[in-house]
Protein backbone atom coordinates (compact mmCIF):
# COMPACT_ATOMS: atom_id res chain seq x y z
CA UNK A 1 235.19 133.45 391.54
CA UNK A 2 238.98 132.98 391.72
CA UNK A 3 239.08 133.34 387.52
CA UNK A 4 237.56 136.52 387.81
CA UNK A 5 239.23 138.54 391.22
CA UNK A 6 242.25 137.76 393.17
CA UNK A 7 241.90 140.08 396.36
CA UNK A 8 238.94 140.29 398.96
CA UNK A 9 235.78 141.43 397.71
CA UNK A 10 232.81 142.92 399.02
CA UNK A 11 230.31 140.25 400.99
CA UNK A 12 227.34 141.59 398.79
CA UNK A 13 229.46 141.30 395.78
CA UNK A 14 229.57 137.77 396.04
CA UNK A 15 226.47 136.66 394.81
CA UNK A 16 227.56 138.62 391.32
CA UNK A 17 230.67 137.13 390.82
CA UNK A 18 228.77 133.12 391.51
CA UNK A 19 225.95 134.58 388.90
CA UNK A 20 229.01 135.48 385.97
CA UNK A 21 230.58 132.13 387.06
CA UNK A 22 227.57 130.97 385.79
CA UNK A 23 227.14 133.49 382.85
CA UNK A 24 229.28 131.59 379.66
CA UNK A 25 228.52 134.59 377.40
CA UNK A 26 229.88 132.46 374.24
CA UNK A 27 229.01 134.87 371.50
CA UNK A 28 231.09 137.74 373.47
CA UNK A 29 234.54 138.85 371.88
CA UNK A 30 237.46 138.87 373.63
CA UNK A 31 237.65 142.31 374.13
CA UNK A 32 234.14 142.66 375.78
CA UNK A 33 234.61 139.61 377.92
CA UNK A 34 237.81 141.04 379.33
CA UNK A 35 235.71 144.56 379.95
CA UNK A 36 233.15 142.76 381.61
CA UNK A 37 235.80 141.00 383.97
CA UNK A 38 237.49 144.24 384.65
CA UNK A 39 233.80 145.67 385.23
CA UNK A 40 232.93 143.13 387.93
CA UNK A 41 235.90 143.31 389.64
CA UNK A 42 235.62 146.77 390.06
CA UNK A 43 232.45 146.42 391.59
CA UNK A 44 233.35 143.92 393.68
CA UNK A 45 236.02 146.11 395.04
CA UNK A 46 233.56 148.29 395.42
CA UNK A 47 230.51 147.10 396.82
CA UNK A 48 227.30 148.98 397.46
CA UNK A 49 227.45 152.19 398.31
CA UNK A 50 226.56 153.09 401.73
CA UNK A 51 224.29 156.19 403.05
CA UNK A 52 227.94 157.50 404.19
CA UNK A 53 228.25 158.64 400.91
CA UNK A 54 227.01 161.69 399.71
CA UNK A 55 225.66 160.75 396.46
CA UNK A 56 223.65 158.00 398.10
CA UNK A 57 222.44 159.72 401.08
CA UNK A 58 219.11 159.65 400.38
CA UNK A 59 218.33 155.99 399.04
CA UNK A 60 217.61 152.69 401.01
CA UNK A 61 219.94 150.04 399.15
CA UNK A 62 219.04 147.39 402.23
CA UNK A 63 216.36 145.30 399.74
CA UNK A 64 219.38 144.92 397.28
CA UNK A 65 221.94 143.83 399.27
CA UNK A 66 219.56 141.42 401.59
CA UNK A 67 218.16 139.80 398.16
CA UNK A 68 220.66 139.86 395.25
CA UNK A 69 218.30 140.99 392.05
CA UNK A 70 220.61 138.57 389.37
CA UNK A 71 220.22 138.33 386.35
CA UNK A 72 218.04 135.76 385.09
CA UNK A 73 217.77 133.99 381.56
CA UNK A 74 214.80 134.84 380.04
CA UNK A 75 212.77 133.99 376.56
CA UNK A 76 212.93 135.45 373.19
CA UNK A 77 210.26 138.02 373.54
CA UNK A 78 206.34 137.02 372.90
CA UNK A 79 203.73 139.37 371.50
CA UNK A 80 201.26 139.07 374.05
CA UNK A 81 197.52 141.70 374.61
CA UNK A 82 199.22 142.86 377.58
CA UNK A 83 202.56 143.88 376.20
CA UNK A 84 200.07 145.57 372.86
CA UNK A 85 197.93 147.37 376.52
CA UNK A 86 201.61 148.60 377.82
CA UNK A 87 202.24 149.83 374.55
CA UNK A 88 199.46 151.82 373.78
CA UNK A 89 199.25 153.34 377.51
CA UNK A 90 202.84 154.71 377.07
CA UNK A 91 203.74 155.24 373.68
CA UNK A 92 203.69 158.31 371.80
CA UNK A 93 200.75 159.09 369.82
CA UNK A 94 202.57 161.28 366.88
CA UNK A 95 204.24 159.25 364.20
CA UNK A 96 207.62 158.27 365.48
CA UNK A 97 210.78 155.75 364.93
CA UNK A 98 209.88 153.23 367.18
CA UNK A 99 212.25 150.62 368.66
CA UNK A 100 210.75 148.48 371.00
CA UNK A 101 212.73 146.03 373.94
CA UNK A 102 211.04 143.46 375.98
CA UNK A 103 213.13 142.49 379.32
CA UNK A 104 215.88 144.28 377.14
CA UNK A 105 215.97 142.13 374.05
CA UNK A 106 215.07 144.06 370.37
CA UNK A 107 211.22 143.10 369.65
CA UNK A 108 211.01 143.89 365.72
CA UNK A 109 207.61 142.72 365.32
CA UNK A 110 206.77 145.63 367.93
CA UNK A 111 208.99 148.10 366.40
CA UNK A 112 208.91 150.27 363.26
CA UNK A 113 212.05 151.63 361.91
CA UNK A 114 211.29 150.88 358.18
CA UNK A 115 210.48 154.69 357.18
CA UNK A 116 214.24 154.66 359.21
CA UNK A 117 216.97 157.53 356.55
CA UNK A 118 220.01 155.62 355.55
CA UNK A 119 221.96 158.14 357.02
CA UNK A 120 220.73 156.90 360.57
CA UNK A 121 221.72 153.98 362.38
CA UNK A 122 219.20 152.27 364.99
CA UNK A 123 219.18 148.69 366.53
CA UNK A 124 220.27 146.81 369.42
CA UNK A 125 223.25 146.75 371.24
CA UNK A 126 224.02 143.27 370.03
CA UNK A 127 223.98 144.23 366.68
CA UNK A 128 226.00 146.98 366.72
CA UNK A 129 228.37 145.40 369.08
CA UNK A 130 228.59 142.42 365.65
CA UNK A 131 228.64 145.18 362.95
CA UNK A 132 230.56 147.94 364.64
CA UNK A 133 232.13 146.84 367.45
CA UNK A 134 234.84 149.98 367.59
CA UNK A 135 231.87 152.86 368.27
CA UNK A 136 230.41 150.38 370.99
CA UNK A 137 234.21 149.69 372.34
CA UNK A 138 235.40 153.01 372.34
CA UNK A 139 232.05 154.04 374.03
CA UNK A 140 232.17 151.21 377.23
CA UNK A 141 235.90 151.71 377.74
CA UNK A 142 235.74 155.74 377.62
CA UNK A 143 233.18 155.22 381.19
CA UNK A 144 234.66 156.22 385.32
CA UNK A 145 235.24 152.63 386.62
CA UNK A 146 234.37 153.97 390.32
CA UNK A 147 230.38 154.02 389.85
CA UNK A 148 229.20 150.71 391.29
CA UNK A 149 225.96 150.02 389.94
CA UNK A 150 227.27 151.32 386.56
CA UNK A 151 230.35 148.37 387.02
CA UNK A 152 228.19 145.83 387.68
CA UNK A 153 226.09 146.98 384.40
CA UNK A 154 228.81 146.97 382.20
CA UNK A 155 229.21 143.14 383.59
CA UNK A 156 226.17 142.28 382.97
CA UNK A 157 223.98 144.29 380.24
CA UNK A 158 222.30 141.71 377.39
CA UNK A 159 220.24 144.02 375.71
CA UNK A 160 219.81 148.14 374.95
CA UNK A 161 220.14 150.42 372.14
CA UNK A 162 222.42 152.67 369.45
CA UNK A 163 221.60 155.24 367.79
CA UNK A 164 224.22 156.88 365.64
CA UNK A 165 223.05 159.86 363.52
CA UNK A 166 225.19 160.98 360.99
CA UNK A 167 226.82 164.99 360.52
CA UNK A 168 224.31 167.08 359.77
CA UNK A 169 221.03 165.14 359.53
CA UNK A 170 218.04 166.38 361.14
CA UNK A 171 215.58 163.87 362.32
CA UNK A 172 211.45 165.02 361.57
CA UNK A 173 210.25 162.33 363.65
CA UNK A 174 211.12 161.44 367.77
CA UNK A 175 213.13 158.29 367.89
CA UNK A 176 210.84 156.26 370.68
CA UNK A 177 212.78 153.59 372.85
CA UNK A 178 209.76 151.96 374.50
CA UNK A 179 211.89 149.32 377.54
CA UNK A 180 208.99 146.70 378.55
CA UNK A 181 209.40 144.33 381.09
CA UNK A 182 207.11 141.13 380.59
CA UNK A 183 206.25 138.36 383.02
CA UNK A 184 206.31 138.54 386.73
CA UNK A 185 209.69 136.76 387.31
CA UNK A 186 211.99 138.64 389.99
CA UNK A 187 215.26 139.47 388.66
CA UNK A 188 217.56 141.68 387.05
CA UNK A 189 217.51 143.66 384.04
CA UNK A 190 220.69 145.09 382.63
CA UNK A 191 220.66 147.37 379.98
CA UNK A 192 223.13 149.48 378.27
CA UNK A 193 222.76 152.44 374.74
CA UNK A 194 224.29 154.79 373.39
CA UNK A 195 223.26 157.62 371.17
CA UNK A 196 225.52 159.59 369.37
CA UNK A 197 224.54 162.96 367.47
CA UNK A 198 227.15 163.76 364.62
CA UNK A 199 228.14 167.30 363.99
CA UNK A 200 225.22 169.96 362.71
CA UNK A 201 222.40 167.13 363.63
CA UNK A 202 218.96 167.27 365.59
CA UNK A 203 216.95 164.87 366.76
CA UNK A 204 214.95 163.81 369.70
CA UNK A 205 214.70 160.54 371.49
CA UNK A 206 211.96 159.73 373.78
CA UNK A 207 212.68 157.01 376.42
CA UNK A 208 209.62 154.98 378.21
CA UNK A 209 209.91 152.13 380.99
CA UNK A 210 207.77 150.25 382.29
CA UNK A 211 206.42 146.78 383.48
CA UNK A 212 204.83 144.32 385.81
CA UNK A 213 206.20 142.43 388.75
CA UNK A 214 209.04 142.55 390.85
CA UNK A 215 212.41 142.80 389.16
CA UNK A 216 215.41 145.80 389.34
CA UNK A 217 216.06 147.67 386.03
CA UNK A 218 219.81 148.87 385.56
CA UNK A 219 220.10 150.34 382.67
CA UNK A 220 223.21 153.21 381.77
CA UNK A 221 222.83 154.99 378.61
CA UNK A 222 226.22 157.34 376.58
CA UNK A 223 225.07 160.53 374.88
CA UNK A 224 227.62 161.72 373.08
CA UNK A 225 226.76 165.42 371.11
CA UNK A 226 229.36 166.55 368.43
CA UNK A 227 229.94 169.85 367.63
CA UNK A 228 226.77 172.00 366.62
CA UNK A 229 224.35 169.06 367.40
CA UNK A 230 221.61 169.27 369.37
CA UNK A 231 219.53 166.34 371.34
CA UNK A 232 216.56 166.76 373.16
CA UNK A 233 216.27 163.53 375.45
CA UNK A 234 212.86 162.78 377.30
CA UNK A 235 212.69 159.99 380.06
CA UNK A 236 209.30 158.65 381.43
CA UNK A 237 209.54 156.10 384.15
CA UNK A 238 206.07 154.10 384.54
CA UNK A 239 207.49 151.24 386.32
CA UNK A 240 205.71 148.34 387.72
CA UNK A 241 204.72 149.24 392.03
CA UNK A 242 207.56 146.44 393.09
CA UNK A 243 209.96 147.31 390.38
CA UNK A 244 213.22 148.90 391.29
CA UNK A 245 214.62 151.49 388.46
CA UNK A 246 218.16 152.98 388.54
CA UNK A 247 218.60 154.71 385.74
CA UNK A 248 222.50 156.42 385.26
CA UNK A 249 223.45 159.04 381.79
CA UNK A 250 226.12 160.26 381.10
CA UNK A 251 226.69 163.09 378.65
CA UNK A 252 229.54 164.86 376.95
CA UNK A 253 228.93 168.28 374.95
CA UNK A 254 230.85 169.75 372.24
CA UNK A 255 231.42 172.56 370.97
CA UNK A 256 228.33 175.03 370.68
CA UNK A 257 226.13 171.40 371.28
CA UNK A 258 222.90 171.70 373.26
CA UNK A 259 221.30 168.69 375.04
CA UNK A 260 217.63 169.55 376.47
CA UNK A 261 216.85 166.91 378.87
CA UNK A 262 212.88 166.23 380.92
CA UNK A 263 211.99 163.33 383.07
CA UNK A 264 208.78 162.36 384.67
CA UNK A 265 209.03 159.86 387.53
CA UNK A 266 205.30 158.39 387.88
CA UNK A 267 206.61 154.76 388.82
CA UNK A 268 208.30 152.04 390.38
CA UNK A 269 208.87 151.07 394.14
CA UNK A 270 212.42 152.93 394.16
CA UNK A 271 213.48 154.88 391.02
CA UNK A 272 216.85 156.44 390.75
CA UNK A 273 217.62 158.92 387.78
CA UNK A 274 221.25 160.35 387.86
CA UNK A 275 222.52 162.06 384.96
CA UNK A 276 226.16 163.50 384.91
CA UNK A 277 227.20 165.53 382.08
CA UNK A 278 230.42 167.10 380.82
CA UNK A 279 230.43 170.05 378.85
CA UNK A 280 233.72 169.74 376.79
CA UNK A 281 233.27 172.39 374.42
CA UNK A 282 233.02 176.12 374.29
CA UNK A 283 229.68 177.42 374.35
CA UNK A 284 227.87 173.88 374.76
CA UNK A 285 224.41 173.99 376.51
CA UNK A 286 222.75 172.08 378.95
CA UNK A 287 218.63 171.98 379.91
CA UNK A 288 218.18 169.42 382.89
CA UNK A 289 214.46 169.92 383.91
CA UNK A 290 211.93 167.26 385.57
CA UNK A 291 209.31 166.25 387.93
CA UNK A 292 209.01 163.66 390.20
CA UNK A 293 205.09 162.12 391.57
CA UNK A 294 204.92 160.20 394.13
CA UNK A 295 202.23 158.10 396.74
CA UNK A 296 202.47 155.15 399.22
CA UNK A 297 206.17 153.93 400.18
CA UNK A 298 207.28 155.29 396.66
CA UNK A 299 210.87 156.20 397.08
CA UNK A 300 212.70 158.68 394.36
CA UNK A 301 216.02 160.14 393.94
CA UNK A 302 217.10 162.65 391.23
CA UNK A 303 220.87 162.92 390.92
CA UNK A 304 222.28 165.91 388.42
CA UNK A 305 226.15 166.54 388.01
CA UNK A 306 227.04 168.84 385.13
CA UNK A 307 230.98 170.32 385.17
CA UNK A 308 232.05 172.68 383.16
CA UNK A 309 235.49 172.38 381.49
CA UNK A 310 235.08 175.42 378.67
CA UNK A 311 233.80 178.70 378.42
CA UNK A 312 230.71 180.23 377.46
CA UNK A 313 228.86 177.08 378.74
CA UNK A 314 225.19 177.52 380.13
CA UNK A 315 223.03 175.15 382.36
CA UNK A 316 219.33 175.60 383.49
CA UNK A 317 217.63 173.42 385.66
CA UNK A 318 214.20 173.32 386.81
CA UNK A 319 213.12 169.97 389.14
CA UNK A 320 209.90 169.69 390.74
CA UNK A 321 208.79 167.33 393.36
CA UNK A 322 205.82 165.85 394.93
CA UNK A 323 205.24 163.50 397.79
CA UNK A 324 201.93 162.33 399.43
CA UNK A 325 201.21 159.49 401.76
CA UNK A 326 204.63 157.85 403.02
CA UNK A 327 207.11 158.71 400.02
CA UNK A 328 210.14 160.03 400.08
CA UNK A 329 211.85 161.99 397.21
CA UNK A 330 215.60 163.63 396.63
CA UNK A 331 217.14 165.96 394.19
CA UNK A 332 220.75 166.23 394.30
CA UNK A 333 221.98 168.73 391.88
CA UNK A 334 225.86 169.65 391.67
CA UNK A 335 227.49 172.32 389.19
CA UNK A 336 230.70 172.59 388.57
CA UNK A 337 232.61 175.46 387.05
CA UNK A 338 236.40 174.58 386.22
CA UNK A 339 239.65 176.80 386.76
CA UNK A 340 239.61 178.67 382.86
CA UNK A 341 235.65 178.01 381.90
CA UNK A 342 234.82 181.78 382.10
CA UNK A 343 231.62 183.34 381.21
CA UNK A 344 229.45 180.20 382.33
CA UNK A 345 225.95 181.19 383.27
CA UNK A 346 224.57 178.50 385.09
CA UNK A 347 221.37 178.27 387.18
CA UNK A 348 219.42 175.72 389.16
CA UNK A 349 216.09 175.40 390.95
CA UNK A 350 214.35 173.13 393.07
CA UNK A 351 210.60 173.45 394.36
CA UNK A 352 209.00 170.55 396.33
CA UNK A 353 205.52 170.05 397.79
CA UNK A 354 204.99 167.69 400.83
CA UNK A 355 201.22 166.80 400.82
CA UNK A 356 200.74 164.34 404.05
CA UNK A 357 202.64 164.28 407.22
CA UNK A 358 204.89 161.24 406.97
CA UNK A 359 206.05 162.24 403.45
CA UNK A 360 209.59 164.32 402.61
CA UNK A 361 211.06 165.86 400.03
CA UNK A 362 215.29 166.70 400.59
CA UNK A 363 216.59 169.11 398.58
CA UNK A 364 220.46 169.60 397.76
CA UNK A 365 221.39 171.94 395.19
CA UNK A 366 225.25 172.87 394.83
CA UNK A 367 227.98 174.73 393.25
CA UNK A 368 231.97 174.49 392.78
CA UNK A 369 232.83 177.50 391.03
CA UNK A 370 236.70 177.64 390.51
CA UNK A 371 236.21 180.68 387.84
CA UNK A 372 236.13 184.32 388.50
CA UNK A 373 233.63 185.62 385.39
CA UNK A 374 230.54 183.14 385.92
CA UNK A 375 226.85 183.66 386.62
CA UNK A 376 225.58 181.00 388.86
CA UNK A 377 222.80 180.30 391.25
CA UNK A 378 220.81 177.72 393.07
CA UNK A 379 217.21 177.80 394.95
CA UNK A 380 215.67 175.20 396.84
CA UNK A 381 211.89 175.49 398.69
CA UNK A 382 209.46 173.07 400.04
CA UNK A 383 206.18 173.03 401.12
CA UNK A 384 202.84 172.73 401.22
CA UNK A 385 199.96 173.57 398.99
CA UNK A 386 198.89 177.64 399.33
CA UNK A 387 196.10 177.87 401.84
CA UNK A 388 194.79 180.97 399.79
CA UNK A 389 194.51 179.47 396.26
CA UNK A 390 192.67 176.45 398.09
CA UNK A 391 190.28 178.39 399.80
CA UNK A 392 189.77 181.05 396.46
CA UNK A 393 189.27 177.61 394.20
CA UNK A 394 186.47 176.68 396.95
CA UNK A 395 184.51 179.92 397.04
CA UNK A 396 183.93 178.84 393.83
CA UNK A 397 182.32 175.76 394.18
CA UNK A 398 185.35 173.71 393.70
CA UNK A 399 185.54 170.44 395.76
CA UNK A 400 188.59 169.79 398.05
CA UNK A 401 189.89 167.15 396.30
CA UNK A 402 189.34 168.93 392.33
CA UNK A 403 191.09 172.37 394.00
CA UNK A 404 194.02 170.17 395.19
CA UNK A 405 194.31 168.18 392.16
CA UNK A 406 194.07 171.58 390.36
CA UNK A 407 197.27 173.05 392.41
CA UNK A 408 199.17 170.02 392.39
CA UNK A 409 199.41 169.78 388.70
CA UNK A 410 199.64 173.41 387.64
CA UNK A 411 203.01 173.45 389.92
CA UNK A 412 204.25 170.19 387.99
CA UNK A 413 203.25 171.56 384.56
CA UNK A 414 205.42 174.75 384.90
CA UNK A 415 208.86 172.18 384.58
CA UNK A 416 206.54 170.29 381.65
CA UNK A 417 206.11 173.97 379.66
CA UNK A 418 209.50 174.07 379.33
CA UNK A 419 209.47 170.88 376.96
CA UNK A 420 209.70 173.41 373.52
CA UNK A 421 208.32 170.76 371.05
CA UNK A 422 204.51 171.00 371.19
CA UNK A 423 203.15 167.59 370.40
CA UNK A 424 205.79 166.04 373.37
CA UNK A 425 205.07 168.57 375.90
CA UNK A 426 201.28 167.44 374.77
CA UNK A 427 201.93 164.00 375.85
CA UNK A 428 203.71 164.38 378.99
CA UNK A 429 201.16 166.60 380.13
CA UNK A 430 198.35 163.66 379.64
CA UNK A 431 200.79 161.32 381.75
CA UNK A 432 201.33 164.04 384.36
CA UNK A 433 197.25 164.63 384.38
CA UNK A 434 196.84 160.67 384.47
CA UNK A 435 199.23 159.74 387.25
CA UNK A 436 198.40 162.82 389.18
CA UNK A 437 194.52 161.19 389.04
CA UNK A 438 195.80 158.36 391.57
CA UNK A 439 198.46 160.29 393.66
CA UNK A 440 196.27 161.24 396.64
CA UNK A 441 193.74 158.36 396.70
């Protein structure tokens, strides 16, 4: 512990720095074994975060910091029926370029990037960290050191993806990242990506998690939009019912750049999605939409930061929430408008339902607007289903439980119809329809 930090850490840090002890990481070159130190240092500076802070109001941390989730070695990845199952359940049903990780590692006999253009480049982490190691480098050192979770992370990851698409390419198919956990061993799983869209390029990339058992997913992800490009970037989080998810991306926009993102939260125990993005460059774009289901003791937070550094920027977004039984859901949403970024037009909405008594929903929108010649605004609302449409949909001979399934997911599927590309907006509606089957039983 002494190689690695020589001041007082954190008590709940402690476990991390015995566990990279441990952690030889022979096949590391210098340069990423001295990030990693710096990483875990920094986090054991750190520590958790506490409920003090405003960022992590809204999240229990106690199960992590009174059982360590380390990481854990783990096999080369198997091809078993119930990895083919998770596959089929969650993957996309339109042709695609499909990479596929199991407990983080690259599974290429599960993956199909043959029909791949040579002016893309997709793989694992490792391998690009081998092949190009100064796009990787310049990527992991460019990061805040003063997000915890995202320190420890950058100590730990062993698997995730890159995807660099060259200037001007546009990309027919979705690039599908399909993140399987296999076996039932507790643990951690660190992974870290990166996606970067050259100048003039399009594509979309389609992110899926899920698995069985009781392990904590930490996974950070870089998207990085040139000038002119556009991304559209869809999360679905299907997470095992003991898994913990915290899911951190972080975004910088160029010039004119638009990044569209949508995620669905249908599972995992806790699930954390915070995205923070930085528009850079005059007249960028930003669409942060999603929806959030959840039942039991589920517990979800949605974390949005987007600052504006340039002018003629524009944000929407649309979040909507849903919490039956004894959940508990957040949406945190922050826009900032800088001294000199004139004519942003941002805008932000949150709508929650709260179907049982012992559920909540809080809701946080924000803005810091430090310019003069902006359109902004924020809404918030929660409640409960309307009394009126209930009763009209049973006049009709609609039972209880259809009419309330009925409300339920015509108020999700308004942040789904904003998903532009048909055949995605297709398939999250099925997983929305599917999960929203099992919310109230």
């Amino acid at each position: 512990m002494s190689a690695v930090v020589d001041f007082p850490v954190k008590p709940e840090a402690r476990p991390y720095l015995e566990a990279f002890g441990r952690d030889r990481r022979r096949g590391d070159p210098a340069w990423l074994r001295g990030y990693r130190r710096r990483s875990l240092a920094r986090f054991a500076e750190l520590g958790f975060p506490s409920r003090r802070s405003e960022a992590w109001r809204y999240i229990d941390l106690r199960q992590l910091e009174q059982r360590p989730m380390l990481p854990t070695a783990r096999p080369t990845p198997v091809v078993t029926s119930a990895l083919a199952t998770q596959l089929a359940e969650i993957g996309l049903a339109e042709p695609s370029y499909r990479l596929v990780l199991v407990d983080g590692k690259f599974a290429p006999e599960l993956s199909s990037l043959d029909q791949l253009p040579s002016t893309v480049r997709l793989g694992s982490i490792a391998a690009a960290i081998a092949e190009r190691p100064d796009l990787v480098r310049s990527a992991l050192e460019a990061q805040s050191p003063d997000r915890p979770f995202a320190s420890l992370n950058a100590a730990f990851f062993a698997g995730g993806f890159v995807l660099d698409i060259a200037p001007g390419i546009a990309l027919e198919r979705p690039v599908e990242i399909l993140h399987l956990a296999a076996g039932d061993a507790a643990g951690a799983l660190y992974t870290r990506s990166l996606v970067v869209a050259g100048q003039d390029s399009r594509a979309t990339v389609v992110e899926s998690f899920a698995g069985s058992g009781d392990y904590w997913r930490n996974d950070v992800i870089e998207l990085r939009l040139g000038a002119g490009s556009e991304l559209t970037r869809v999360t679905f989080v299907a997470e095992g019912v003991d898994a913990l998810h915290f899911g951190e991306t972080l975004a910088r926009l160029d010039e004119a750049s638009r990044l569209s993102g949508f995620v669905l939260l249908a599972g995992g125990r806790t699930v954390r999605h915070d995205v923070t993005v930085r528009s850079e460059g005059a007249g960028s774009r930003c669409d942060l939409n999603g929806v959030f289901l959840l039942s039991g003791r589920q517990e979800a937070n949605i974390l949005t930061t987007v600052d504006h550094r340039a002018p003629g920027g524009e944000t929407r977004e649309v979040f909507k929430g849903v919490a039956t039984g004894h959940a508990h859901g957040a949406f945190q949403g922050r826009i900032t408008v800088r001294p000199g970024a004139q004519k942003v037009d941002a805008h932000q909405l949150s709508r929650n339902l709260v179907l049982s008594p012992r559920a909540a929903i809080d809701t946080k929108p924000e803005l810091e607007i430090y310019a003069d010649d902006v359109k902004c605004s924020h809404g918030a609302a929660i409640g409960d289903l309307d009394e009126a449409a209930l009763f009209y949909l049973r006049a009709r001979g609609i039972s209880n439980n259809e009419a309330r399934r009925m409300l339920i997911e015509a108020f999700a599927q308004e942040a789904v119809d904003l998903i532009e590309q048909a055949p995605l907006r297709e398939h999250l509606r099925s997983r929305l329809t599917r999960r929203l089957a099992t919310l109230e039983e």
